[in-house]
N, C-alpha and C. Protein backbone atom coordinates (compact mmCIF):
# COMPACT_ATOMS: atom_id res chain seq x y z
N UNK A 1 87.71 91.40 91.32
CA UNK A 1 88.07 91.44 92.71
C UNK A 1 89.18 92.46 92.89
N UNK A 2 89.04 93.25 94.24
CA UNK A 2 90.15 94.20 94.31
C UNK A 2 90.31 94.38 95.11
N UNK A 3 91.91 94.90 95.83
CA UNK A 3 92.57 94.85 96.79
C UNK A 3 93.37 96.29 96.93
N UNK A 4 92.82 96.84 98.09
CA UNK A 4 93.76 98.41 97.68
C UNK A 4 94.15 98.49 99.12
N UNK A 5 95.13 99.48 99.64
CA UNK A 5 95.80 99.45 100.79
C UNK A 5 96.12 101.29 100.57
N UNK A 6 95.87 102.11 101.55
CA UNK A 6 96.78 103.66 101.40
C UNK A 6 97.35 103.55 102.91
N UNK A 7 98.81 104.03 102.97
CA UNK A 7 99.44 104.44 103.68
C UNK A 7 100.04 106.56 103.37
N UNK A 8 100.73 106.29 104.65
CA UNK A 8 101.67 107.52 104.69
C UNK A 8 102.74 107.40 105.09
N UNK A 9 103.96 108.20 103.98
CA UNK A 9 105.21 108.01 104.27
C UNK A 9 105.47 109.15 104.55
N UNK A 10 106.37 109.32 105.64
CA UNK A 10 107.05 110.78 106.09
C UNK A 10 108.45 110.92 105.56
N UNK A 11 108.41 111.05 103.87
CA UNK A 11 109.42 111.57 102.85
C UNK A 11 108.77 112.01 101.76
N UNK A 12 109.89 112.60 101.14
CA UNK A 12 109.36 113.78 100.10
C UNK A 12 108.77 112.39 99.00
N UNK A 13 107.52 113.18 97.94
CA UNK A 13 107.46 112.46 96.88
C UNK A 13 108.50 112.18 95.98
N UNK A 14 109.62 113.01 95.52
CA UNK A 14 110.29 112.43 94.89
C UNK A 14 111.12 111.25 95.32
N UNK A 15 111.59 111.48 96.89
CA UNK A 15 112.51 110.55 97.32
C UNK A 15 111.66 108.83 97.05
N UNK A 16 109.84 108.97 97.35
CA UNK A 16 109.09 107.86 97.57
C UNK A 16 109.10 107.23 96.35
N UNK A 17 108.90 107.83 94.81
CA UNK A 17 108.68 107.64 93.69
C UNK A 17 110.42 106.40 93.39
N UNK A 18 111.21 107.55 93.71
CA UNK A 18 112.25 106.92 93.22
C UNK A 18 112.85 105.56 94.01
N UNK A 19 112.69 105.56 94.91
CA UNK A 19 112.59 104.00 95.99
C UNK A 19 111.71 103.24 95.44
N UNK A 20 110.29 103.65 94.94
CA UNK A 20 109.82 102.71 93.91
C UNK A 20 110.32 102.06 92.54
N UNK A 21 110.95 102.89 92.30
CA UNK A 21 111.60 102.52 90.67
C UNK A 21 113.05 101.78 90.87
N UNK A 22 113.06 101.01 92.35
CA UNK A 22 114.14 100.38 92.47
C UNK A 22 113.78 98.56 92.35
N UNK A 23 113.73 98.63 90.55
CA UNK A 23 112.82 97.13 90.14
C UNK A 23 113.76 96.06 90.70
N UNK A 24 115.26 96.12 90.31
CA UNK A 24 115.97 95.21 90.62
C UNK A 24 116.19 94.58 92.33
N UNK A 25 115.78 95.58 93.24
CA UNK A 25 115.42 94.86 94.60
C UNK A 25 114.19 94.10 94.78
N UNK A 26 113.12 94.80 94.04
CA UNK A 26 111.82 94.29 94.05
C UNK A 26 112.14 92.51 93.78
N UNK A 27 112.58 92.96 92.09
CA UNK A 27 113.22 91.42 91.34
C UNK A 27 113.83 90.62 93.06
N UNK A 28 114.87 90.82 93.32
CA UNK A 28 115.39 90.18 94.29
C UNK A 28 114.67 89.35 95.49
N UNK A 29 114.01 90.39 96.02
CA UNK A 29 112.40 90.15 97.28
C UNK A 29 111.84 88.99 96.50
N UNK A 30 111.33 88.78 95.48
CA UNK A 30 110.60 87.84 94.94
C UNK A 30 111.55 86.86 94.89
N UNK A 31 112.50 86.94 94.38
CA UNK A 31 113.49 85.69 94.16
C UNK A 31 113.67 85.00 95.72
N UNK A 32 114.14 85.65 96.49
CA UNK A 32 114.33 84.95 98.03
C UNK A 32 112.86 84.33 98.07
N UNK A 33 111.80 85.12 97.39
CA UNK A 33 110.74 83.90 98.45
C UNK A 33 110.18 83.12 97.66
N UNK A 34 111.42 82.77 96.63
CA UNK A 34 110.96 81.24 95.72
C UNK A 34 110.44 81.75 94.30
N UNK A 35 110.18 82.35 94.13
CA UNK A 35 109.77 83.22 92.65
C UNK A 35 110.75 83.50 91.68
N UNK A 36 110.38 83.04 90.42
CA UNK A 36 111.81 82.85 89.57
C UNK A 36 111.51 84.10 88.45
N UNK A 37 112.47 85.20 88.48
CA UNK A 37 111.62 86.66 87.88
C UNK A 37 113.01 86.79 86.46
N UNK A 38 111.82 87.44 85.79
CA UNK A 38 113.30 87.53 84.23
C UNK A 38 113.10 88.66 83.40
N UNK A 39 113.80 89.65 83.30
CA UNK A 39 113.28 91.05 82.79
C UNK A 39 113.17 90.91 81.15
N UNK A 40 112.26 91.37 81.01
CA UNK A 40 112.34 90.57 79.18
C UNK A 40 112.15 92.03 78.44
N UNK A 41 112.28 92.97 78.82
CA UNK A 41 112.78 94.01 78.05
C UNK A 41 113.61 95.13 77.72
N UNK A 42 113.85 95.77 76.56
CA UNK A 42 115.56 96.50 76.36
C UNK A 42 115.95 97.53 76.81
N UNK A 43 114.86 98.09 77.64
CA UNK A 43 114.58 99.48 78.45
C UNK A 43 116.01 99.85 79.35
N UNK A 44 116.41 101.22 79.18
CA UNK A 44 117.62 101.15 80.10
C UNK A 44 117.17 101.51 81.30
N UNK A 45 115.91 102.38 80.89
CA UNK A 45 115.35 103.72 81.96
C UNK A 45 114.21 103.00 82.19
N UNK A 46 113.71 103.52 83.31
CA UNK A 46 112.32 102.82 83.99
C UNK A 46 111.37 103.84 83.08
N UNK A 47 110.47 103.31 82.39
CA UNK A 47 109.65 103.36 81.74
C UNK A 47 108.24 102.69 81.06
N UNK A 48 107.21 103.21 80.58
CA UNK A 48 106.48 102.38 79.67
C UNK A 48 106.90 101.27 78.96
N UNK A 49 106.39 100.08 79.47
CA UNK A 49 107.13 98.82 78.01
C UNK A 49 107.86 98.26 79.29
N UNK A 50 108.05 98.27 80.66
CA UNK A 50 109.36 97.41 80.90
C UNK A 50 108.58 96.15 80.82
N UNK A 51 109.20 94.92 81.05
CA UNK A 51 108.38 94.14 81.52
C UNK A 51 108.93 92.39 81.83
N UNK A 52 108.15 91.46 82.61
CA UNK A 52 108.72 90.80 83.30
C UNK A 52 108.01 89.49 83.43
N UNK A 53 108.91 88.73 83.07
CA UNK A 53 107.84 87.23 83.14
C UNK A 53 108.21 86.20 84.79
N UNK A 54 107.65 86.20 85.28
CA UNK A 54 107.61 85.84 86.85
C UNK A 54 106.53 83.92 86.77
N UNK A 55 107.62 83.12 87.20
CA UNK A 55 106.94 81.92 87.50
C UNK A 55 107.08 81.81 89.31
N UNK A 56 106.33 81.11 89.81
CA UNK A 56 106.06 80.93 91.20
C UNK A 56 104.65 79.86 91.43
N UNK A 57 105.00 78.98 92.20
CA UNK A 57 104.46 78.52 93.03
C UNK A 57 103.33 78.82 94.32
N UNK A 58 101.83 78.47 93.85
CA UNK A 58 101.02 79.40 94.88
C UNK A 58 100.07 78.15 94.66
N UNK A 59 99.49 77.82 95.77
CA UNK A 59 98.43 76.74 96.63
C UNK A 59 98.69 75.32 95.69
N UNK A 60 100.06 75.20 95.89
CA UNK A 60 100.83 73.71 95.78
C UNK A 60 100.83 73.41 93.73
N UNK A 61 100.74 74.93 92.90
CA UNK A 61 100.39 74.86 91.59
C UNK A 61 101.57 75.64 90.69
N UNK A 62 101.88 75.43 89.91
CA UNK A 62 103.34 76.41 89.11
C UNK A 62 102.62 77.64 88.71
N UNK A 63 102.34 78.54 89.11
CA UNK A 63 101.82 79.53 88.22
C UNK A 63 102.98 80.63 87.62
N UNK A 64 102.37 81.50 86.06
CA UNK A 64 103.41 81.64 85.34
C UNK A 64 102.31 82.86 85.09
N UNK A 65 102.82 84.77 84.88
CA UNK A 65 102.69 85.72 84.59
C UNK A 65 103.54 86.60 84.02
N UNK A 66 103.00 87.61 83.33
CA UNK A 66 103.76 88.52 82.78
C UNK A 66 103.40 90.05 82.96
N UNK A 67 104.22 90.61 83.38
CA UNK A 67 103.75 91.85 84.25
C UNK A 67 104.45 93.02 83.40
N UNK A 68 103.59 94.14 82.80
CA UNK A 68 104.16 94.88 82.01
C UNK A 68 103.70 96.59 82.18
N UNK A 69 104.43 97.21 82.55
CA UNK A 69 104.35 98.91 82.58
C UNK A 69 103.47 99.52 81.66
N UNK A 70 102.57 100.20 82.36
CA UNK A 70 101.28 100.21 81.17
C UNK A 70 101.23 101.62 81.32
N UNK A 71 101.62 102.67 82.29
CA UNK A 71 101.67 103.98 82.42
C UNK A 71 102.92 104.19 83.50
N UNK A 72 103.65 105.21 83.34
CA UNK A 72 104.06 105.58 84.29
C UNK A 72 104.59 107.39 84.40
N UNK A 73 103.90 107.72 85.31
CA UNK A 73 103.59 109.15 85.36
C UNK A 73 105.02 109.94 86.85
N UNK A 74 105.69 109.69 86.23
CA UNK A 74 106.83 110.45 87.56
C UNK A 74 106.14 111.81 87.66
N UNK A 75 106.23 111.99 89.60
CA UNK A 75 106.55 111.16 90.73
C UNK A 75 104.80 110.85 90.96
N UNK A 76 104.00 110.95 90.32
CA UNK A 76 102.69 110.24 90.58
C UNK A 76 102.30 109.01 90.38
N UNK A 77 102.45 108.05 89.42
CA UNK A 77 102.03 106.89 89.29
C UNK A 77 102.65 106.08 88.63
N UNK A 78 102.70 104.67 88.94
CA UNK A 78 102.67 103.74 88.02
C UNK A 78 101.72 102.44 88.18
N UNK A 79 101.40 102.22 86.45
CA UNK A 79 99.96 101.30 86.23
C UNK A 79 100.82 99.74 85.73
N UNK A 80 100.63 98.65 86.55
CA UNK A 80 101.24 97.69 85.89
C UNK A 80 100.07 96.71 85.18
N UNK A 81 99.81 96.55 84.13
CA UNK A 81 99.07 95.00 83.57
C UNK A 81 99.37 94.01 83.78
N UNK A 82 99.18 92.86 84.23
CA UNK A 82 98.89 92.10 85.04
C UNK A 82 98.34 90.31 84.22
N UNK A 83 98.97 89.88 83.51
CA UNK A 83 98.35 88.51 82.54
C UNK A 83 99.12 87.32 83.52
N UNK A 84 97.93 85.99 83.12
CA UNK A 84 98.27 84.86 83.59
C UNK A 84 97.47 84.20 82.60
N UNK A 85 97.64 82.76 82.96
CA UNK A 85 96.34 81.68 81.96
C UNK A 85 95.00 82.12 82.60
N UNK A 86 94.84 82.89 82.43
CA UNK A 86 93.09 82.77 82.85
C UNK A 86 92.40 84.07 83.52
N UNK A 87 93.63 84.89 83.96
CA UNK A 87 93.28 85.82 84.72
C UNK A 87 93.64 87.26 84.16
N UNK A 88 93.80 88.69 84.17
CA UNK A 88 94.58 89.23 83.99
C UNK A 88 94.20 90.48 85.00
N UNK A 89 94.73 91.61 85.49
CA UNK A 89 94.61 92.11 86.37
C UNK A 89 95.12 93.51 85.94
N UNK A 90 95.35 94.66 86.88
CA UNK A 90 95.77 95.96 86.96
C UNK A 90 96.43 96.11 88.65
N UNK A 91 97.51 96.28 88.79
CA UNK A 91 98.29 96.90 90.11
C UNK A 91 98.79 98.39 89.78
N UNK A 92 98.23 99.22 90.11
CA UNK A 92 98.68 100.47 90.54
C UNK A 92 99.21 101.17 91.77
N UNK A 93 100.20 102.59 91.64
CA UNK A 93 101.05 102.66 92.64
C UNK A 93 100.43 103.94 92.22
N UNK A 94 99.96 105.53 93.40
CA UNK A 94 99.57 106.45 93.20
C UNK A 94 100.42 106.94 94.20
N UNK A 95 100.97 107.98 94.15
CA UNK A 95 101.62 108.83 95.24
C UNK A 95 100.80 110.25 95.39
N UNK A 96 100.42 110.71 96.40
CA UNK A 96 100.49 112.29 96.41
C UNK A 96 100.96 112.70 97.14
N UNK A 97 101.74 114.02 97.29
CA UNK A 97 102.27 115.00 98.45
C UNK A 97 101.16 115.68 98.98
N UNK A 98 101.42 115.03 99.89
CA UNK A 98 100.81 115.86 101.56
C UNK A 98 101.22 116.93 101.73
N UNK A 99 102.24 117.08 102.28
CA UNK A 99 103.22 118.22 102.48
C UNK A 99 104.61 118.05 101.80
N UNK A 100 105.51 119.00 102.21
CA UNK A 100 106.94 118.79 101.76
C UNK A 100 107.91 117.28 101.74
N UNK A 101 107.33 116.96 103.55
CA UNK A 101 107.83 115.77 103.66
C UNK A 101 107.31 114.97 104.11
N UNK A 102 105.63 114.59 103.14
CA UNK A 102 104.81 113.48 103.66
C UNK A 102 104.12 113.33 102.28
N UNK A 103 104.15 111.88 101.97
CA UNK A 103 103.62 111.13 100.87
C UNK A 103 102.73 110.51 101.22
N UNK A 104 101.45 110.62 99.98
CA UNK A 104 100.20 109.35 100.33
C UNK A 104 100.55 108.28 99.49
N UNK A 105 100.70 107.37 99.81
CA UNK A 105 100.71 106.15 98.63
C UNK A 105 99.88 105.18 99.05
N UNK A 106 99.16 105.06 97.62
CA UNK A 106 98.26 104.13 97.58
C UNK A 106 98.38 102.95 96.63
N UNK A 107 98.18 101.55 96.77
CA UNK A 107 98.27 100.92 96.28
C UNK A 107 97.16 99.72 95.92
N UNK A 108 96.72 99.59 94.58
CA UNK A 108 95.56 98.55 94.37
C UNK A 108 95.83 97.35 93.35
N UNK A 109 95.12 96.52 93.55
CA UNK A 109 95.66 95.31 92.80
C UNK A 109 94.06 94.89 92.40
N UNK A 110 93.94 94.87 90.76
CA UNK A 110 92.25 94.41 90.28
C UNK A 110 92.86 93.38 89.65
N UNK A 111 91.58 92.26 89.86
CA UNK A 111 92.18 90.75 89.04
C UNK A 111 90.55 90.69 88.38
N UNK A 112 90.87 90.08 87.33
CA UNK A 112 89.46 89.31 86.63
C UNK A 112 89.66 88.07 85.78
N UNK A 113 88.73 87.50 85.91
CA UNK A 113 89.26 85.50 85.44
C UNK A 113 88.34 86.13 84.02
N UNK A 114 89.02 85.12 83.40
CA UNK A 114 88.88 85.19 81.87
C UNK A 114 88.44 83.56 81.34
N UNK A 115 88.63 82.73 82.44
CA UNK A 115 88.02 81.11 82.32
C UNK A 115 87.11 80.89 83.62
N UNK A 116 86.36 80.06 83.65
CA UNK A 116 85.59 79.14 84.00
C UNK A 116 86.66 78.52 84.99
N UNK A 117 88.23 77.79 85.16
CA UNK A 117 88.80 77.68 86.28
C UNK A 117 89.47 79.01 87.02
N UNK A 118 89.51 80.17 86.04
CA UNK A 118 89.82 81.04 86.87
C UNK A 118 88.90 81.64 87.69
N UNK A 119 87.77 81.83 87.46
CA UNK A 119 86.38 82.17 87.84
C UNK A 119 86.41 81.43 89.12
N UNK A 120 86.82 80.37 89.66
CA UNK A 120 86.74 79.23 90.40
C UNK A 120 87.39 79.95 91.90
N UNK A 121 89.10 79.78 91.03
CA UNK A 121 90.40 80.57 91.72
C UNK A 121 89.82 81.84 92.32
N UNK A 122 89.51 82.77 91.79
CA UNK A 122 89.07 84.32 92.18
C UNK A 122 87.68 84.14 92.86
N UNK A 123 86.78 83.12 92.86
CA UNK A 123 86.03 83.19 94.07
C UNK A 123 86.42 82.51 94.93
N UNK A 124 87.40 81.53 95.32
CA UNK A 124 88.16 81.25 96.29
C UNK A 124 88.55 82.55 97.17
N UNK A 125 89.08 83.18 96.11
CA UNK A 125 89.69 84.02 96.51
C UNK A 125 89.00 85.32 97.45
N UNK A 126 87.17 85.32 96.88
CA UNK A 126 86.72 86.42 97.02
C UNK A 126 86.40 85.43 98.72
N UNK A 127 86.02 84.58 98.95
CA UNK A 127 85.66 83.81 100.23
C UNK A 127 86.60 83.79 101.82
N UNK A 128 87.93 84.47 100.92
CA UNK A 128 89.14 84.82 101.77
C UNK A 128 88.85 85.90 102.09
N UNK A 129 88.42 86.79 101.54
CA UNK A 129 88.73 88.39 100.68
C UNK A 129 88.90 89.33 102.04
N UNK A 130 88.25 89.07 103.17
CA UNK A 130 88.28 89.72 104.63
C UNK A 130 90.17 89.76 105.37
N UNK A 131 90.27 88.09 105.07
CA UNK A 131 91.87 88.12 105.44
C UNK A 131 92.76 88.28 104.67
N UNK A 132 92.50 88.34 103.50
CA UNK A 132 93.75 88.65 102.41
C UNK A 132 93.36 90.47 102.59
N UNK A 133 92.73 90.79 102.44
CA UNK A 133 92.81 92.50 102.50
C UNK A 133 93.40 92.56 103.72
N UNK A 134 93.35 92.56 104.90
CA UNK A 134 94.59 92.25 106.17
C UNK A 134 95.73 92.98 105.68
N UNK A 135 96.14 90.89 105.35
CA UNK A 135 97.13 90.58 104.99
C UNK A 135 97.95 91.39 104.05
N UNK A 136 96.76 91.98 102.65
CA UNK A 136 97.60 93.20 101.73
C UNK A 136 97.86 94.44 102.52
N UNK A 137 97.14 94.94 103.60
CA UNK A 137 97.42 96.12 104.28
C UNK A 137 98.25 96.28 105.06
N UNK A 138 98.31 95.12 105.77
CA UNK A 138 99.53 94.68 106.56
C UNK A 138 100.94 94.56 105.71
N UNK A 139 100.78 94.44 104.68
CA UNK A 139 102.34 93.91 103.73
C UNK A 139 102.75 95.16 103.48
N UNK A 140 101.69 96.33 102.80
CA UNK A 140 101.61 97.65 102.08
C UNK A 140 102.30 98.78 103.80
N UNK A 141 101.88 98.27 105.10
CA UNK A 141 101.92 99.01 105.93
C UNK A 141 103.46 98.45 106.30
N UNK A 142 103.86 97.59 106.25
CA UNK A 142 104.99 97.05 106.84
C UNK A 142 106.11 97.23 105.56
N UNK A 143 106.09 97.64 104.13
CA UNK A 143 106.86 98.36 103.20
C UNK A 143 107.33 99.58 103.43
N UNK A 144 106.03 100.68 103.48
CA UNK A 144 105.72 101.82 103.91
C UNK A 144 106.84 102.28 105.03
N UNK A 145 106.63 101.52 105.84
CA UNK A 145 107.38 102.14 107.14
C UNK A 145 108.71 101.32 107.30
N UNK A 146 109.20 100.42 106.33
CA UNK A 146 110.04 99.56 106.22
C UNK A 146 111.23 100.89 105.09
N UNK A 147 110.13 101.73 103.95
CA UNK A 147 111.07 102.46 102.98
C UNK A 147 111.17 103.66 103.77
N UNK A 148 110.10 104.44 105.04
CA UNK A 148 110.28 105.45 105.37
C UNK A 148 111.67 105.46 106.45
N UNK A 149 112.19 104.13 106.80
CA UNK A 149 113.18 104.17 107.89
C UNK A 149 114.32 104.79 106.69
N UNK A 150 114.20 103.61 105.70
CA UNK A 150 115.52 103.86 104.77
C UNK A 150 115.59 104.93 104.11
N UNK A 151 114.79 105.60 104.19
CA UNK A 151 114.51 107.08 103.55
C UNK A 151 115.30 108.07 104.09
N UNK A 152 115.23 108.09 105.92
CA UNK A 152 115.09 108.61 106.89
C UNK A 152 116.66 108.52 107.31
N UNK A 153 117.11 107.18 107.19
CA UNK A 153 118.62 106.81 107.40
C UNK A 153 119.55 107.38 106.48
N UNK A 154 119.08 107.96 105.22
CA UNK A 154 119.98 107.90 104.01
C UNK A 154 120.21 109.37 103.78
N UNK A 155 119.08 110.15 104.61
CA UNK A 155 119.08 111.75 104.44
C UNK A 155 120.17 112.41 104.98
């Protein structure tokens, strides 16, 4: 199952790349909305290898992942892997320059069940799949223009 969203930001790619590589707010965002996040590796620099074990609560159940930097290509991409009990996935972040001061960013999220209850979960999931793509475009569109203000303010 997969979930992709492209927007446009009106800032340079480098400025977009590097607002991405700001993990420790990300960390934070998750923490306010109940998500308990823990960086579990020795990395100083944002790089290959970081990585992060994230527990949270989703349709009244503890769920527990580990999310780990599987490529990262400055100012074009980064590939995150994606493990749980049952599932494991790929989220990628692609940037391209438009122009001087316009970025494409695109963003996709692939999941695949690896059990018989995850199989279950992810066609739940696929039965949603009309309003959760929305909902991801809507989140991806309301970032987008949420980092292009702060982009825009800081110049």
């Amino acid at each position: 199952m997969k979930f992709s969203a492209r927007e446009d930001v009106a800032a340079p790619i480098d400025a977009v790349f590097d607002a991405l590589n700001d993990f420790e707010s990300f960390e934070r965002q998750a923490m306010r909305r109940g998500a308990q996040v823990r960086r579990i590796d020795p990395l100083t620099q944002p790089g290959v290898g970081m990585q992060w074990d994230v527990r949270f609560k989703m349709r009244g159940r503890p769920r527990e992942l580990t999310v780990k930097m599987a490529r990262y290509d400055e100012p074009n991409e980064m590939i995150f892997d994606v493990n749980s009990a049952g599932v494991t996935g790929t989220f990628s972040i692609e940037l391209l320059a438009l122009s001087r001061n316009r970025t494409r960013m695109a963003l996709a999220l692939e999941l695949t069940p690896l059990t018989l209850s995850a199989r279950l979960f992810v066609q739940s999931l696929k039965l949603a799949k009309t309003s959760l793509s929305k909902r991801f475009k809507l989140r991806v569109a309301e970032y987008a223009k949420g980092l292009e203000d702060r982009l825009q303010r800081s110049a």
